[in-house]
N, C-alpha and C. Protein backbone atom coordinates (compact mmCIF):
# COMPACT_ATOMS: atom_id res chain seq x y z
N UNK A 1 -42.88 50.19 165.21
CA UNK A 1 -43.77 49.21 164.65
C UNK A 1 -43.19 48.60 163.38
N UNK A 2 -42.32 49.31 162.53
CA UNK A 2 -41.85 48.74 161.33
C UNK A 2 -40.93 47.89 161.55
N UNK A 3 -40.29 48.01 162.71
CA UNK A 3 -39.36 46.64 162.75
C UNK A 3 -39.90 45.37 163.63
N UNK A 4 -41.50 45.79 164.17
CA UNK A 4 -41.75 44.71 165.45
C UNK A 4 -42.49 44.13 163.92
N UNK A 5 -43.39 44.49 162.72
CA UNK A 5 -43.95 44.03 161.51
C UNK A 5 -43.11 43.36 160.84
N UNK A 6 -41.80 43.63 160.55
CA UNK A 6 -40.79 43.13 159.62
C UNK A 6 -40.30 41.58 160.29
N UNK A 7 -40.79 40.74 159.74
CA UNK A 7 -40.74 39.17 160.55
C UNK A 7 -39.64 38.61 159.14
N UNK A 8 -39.43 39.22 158.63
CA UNK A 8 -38.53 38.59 157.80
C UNK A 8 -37.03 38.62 157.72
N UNK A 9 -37.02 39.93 158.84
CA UNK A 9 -35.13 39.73 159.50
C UNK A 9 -34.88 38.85 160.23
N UNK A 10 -33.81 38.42 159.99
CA UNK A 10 -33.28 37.73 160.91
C UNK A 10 -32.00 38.30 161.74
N UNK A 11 -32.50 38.95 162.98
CA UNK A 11 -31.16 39.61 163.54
C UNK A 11 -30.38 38.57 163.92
N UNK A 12 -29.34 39.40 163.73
CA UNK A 12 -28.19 38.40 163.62
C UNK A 12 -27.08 39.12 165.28
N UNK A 13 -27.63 40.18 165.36
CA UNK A 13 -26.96 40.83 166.79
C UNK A 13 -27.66 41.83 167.09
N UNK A 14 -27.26 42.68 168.49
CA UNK A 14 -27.87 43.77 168.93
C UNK A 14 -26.93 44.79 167.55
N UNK A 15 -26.19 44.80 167.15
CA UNK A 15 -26.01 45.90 166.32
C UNK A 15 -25.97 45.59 165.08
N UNK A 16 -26.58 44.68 164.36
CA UNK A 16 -27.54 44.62 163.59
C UNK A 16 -29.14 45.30 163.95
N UNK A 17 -29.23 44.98 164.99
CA UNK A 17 -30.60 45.66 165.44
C UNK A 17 -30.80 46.95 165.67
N UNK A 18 -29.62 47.78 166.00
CA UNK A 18 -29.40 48.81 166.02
C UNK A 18 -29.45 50.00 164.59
N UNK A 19 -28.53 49.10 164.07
CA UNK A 19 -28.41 49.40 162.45
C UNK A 19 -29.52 49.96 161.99
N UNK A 20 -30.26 49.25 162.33
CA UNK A 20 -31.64 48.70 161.52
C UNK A 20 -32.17 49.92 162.00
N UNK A 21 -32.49 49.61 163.09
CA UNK A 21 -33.20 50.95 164.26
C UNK A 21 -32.95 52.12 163.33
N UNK A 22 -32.23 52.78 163.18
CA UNK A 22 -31.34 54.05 163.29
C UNK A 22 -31.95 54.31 161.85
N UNK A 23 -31.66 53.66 160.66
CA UNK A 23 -31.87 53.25 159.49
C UNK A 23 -33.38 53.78 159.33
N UNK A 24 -34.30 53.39 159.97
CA UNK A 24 -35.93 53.21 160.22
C UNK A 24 -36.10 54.66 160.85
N UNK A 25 -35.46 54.87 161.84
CA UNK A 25 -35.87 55.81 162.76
C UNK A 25 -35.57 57.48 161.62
N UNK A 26 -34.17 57.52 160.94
CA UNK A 26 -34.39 57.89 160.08
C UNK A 26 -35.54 58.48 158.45
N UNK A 27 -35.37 57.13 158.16
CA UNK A 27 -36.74 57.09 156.93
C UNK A 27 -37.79 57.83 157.71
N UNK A 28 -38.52 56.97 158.84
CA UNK A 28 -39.38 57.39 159.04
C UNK A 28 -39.73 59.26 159.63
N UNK A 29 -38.85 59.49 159.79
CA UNK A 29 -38.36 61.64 160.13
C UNK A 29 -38.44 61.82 158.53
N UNK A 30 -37.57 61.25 157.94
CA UNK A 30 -38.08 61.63 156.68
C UNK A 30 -39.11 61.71 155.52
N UNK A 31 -39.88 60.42 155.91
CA UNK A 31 -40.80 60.48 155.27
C UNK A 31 -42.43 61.69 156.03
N UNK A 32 -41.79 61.83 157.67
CA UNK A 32 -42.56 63.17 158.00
C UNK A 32 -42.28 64.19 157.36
N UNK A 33 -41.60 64.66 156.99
CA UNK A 33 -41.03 65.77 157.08
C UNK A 33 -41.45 66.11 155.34
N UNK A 34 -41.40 64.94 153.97
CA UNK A 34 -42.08 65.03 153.16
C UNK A 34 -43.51 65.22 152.91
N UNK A 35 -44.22 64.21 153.53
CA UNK A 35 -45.57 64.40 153.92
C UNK A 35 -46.08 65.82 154.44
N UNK A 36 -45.59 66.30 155.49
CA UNK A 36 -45.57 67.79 155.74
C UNK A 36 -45.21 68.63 154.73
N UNK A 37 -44.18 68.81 154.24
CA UNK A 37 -44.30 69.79 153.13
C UNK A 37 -45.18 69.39 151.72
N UNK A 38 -45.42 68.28 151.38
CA UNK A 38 -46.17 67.97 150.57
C UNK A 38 -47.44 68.68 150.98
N UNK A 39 -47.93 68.59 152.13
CA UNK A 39 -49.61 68.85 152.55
C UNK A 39 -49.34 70.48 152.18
N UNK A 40 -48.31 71.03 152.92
CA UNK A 40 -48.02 73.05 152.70
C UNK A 40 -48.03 73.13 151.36
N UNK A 41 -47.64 72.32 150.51
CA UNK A 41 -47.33 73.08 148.92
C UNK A 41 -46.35 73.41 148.60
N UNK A 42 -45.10 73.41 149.90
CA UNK A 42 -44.02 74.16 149.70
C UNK A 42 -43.80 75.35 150.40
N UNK A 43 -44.83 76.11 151.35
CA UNK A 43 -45.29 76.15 151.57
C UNK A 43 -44.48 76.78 152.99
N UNK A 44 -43.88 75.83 153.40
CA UNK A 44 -43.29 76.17 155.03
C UNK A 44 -42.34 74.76 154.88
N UNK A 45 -41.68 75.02 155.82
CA UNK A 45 -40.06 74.14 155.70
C UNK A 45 -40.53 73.19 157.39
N UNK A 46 -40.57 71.94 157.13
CA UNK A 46 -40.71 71.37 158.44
C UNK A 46 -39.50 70.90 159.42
N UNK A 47 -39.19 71.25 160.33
CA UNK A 47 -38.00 71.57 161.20
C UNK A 47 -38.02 70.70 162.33
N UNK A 48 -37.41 69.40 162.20
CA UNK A 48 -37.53 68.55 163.37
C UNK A 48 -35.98 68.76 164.15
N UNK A 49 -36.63 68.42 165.35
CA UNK A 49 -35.39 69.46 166.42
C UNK A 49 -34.36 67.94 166.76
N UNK A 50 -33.61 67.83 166.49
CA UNK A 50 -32.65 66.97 167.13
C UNK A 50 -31.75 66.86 167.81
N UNK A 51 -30.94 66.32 168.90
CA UNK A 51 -30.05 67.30 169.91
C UNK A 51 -29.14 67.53 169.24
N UNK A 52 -28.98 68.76 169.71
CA UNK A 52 -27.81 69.58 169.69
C UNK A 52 -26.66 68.92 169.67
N UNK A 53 -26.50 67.60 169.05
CA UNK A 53 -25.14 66.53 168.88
C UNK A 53 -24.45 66.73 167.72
N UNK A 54 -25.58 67.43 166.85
CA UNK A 54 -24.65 68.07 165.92
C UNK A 54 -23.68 69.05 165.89
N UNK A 55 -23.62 69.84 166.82
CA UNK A 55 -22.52 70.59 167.67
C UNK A 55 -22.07 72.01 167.51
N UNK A 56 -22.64 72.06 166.36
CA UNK A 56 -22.21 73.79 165.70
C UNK A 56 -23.43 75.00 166.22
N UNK A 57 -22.69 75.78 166.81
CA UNK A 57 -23.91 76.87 167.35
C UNK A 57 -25.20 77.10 165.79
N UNK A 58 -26.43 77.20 165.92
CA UNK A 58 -27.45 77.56 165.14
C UNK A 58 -27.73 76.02 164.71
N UNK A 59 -27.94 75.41 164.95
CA UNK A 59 -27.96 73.40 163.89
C UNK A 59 -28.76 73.40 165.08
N UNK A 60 -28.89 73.71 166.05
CA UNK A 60 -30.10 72.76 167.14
C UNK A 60 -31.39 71.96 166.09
N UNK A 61 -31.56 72.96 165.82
CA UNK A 61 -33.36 73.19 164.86
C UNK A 61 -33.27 72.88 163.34
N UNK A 62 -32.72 71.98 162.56
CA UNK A 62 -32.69 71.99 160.97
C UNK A 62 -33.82 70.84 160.35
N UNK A 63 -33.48 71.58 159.00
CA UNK A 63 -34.40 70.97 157.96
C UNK A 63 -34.02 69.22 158.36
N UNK A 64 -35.13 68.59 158.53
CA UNK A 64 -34.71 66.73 158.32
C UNK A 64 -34.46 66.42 156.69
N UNK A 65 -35.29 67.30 155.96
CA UNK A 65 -35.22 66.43 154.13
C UNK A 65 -33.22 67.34 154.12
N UNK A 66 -32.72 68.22 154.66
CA UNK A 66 -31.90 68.54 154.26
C UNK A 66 -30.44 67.87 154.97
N UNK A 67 -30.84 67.69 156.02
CA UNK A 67 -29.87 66.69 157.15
C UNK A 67 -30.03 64.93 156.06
N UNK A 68 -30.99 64.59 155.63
CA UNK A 68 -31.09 63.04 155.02
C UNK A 68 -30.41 63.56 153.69
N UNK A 69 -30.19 64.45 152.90
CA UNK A 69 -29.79 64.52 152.03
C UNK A 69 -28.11 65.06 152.33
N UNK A 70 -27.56 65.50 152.81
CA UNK A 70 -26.38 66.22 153.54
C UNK A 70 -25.85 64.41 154.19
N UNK A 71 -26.62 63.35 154.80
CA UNK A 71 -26.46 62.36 155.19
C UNK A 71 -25.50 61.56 154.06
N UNK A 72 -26.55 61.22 152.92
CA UNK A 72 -26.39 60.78 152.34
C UNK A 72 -25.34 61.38 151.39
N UNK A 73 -24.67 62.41 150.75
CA UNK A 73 -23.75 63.08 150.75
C UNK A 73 -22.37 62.31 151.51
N UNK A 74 -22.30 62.26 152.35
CA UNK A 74 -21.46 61.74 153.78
C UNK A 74 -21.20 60.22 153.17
N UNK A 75 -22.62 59.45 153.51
CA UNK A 75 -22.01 58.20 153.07
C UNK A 75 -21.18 57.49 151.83
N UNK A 76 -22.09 58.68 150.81
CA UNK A 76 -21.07 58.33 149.91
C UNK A 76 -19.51 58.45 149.86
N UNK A 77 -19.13 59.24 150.27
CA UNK A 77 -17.22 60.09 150.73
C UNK A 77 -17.09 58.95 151.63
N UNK A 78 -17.78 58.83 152.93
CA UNK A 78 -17.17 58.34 154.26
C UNK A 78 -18.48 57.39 154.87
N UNK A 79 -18.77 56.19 154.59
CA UNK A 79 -19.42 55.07 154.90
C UNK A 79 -19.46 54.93 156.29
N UNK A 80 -18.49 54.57 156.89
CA UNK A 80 -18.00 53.94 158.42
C UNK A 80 -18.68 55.64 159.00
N UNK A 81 -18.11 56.60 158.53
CA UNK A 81 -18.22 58.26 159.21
C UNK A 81 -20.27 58.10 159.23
N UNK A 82 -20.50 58.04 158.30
CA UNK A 82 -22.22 58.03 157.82
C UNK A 82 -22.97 57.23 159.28
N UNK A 83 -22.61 56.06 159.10
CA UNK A 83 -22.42 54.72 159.87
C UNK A 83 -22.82 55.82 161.47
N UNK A 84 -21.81 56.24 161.73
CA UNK A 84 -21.71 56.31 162.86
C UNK A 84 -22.31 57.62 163.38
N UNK A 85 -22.59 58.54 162.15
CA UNK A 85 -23.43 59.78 162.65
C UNK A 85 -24.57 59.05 162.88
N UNK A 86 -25.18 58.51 162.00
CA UNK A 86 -26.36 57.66 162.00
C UNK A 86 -26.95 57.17 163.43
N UNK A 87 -25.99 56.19 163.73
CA UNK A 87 -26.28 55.43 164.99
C UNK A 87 -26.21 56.54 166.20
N UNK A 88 -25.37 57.43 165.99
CA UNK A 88 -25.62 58.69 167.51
C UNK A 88 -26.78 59.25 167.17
N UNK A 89 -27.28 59.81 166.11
CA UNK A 89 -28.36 60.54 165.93
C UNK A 89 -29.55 60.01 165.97
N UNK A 90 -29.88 59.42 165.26
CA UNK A 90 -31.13 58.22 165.07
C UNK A 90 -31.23 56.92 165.75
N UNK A 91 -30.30 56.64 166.96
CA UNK A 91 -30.25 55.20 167.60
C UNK A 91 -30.11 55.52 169.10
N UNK A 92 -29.46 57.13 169.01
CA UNK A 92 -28.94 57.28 170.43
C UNK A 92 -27.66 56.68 171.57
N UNK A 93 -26.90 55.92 170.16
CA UNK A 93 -26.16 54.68 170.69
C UNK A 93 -24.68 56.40 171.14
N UNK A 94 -24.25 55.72 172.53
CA UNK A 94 -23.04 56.11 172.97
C UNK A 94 -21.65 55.86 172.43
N UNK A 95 -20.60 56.48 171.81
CA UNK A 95 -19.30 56.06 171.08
C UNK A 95 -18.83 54.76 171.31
N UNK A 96 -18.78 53.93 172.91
CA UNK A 96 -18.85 53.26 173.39
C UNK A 96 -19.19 52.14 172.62
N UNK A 97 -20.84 52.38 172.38
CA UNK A 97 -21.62 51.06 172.12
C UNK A 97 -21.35 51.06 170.80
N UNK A 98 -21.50 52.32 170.04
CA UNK A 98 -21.30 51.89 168.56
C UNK A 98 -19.79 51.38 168.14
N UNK A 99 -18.67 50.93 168.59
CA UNK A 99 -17.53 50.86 168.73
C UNK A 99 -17.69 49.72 169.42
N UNK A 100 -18.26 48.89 170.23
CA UNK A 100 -18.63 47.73 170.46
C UNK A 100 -19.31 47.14 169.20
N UNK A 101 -20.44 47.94 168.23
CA UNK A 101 -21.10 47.38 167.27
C UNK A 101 -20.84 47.00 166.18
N UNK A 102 -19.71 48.04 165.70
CA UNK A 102 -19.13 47.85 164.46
C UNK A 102 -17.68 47.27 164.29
N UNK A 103 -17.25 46.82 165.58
CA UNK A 103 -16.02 46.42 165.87
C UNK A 103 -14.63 47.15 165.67
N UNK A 104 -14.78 48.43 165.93
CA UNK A 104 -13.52 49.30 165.78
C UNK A 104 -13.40 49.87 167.09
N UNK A 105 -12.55 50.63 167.13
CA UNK A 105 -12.01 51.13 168.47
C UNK A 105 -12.95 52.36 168.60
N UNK A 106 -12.44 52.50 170.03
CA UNK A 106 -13.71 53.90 171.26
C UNK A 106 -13.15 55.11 169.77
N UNK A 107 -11.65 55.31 169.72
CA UNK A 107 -10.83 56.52 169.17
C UNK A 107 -11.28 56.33 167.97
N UNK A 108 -11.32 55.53 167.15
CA UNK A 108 -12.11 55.45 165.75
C UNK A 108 -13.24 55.81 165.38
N UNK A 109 -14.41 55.71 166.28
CA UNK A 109 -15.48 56.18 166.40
C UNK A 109 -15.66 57.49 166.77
N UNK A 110 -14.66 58.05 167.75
CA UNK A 110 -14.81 59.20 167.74
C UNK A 110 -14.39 60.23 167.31
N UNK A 111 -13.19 59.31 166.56
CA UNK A 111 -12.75 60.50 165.21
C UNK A 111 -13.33 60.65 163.93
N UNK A 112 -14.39 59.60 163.61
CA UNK A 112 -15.44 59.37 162.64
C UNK A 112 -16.45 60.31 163.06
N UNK A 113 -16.80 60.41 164.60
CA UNK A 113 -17.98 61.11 165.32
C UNK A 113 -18.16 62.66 164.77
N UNK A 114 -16.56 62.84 164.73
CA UNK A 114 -16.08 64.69 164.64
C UNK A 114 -16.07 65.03 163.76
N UNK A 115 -15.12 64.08 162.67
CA UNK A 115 -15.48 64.26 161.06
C UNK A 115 -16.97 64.29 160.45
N UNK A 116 -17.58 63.79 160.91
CA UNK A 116 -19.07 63.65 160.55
C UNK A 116 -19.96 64.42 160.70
N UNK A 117 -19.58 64.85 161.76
CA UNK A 117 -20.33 66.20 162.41
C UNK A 117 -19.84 67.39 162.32
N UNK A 118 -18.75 67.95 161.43
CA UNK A 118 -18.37 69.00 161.54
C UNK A 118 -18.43 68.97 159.76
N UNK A 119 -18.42 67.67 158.55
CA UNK A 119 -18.52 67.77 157.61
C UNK A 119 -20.52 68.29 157.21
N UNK A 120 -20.83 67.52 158.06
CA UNK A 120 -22.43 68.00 158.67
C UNK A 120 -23.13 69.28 158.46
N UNK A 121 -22.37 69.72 160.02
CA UNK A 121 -22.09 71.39 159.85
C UNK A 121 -21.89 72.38 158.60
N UNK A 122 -20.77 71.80 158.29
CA UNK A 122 -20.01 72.83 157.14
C UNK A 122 -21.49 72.95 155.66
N UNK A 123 -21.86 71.63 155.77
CA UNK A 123 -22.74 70.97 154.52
C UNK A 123 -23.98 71.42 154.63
N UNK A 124 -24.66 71.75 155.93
CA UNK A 124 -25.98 72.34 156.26
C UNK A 124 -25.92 73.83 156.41
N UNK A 125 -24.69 74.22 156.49
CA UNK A 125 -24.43 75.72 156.35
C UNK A 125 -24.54 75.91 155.19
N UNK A 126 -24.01 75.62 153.96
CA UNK A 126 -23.93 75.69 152.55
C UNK A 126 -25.31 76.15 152.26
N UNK A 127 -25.93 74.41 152.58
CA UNK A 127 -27.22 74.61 151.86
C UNK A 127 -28.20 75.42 152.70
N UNK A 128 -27.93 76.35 153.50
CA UNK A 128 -29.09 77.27 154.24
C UNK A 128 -29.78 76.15 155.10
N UNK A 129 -29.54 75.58 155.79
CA UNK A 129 -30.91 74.94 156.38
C UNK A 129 -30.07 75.13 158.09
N UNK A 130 -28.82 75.97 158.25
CA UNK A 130 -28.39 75.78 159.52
C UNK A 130 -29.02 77.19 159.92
């Protein structure tokens, strides 16, 4: 609904639209996942399940406020890497399409895919939430 409300973009492509998507689909896990622990007090840790694309045995099941913050972490170091966890996780887009979207190659994307997801890993292990 936040992007069929938002009449003030002007997409400019499907991966602009995508972008966007992923971007939204994001916030909005996150802003559950605040709201929920806000209502507990702190209280209980809210655990949205995302596939297993993150790839490391125990990550099926993690914190979302700790994956958006571990995210953002990422983008700062590695933009294009951020970029592209983003769009697999929150867009569902295939290496394929996002590599059609952002105009780099299938192998670029999927060496961004691995780096991303294994810097991910390493970063959600740290902070306890794997």
């Amino acid at each position: 609904m936040r992007l069929v409300d938002d009449t003030a973009i002007a997409w400019q492509s499907r991966a602009h639209f995508f972008g966007i998507a992923a971007a939204a689909m994001r916030r909005i896990l996150v802003e559950h996942a605040r709201r929920h622990s806000a209502q507990k007090r702190g209280g209980g840790w809210e655990r949205v399940t995302l596939d297993e694309q993150i790839g490391a045995p125990g990550l099926a099941a993690i914190e979302m406020l700790d994956l958006d913050r571990a995210l953002t972490r990422l983008a700062a170091m590695d933009a294009r890497a951020a970029r592209v966890v983003e769009l697999r996780l929150f867009a569902g887009l295939s290496v394929k399409e996002i590599a059609h979207f952002i105009e780099v190659s299938e192998r670029t994307v999927a060496d961004d895919w691995r780096v991303g997801k294994m810097w991910l890993a390493r970063a959600l292990a740290e902070s306890g939430a794997a």
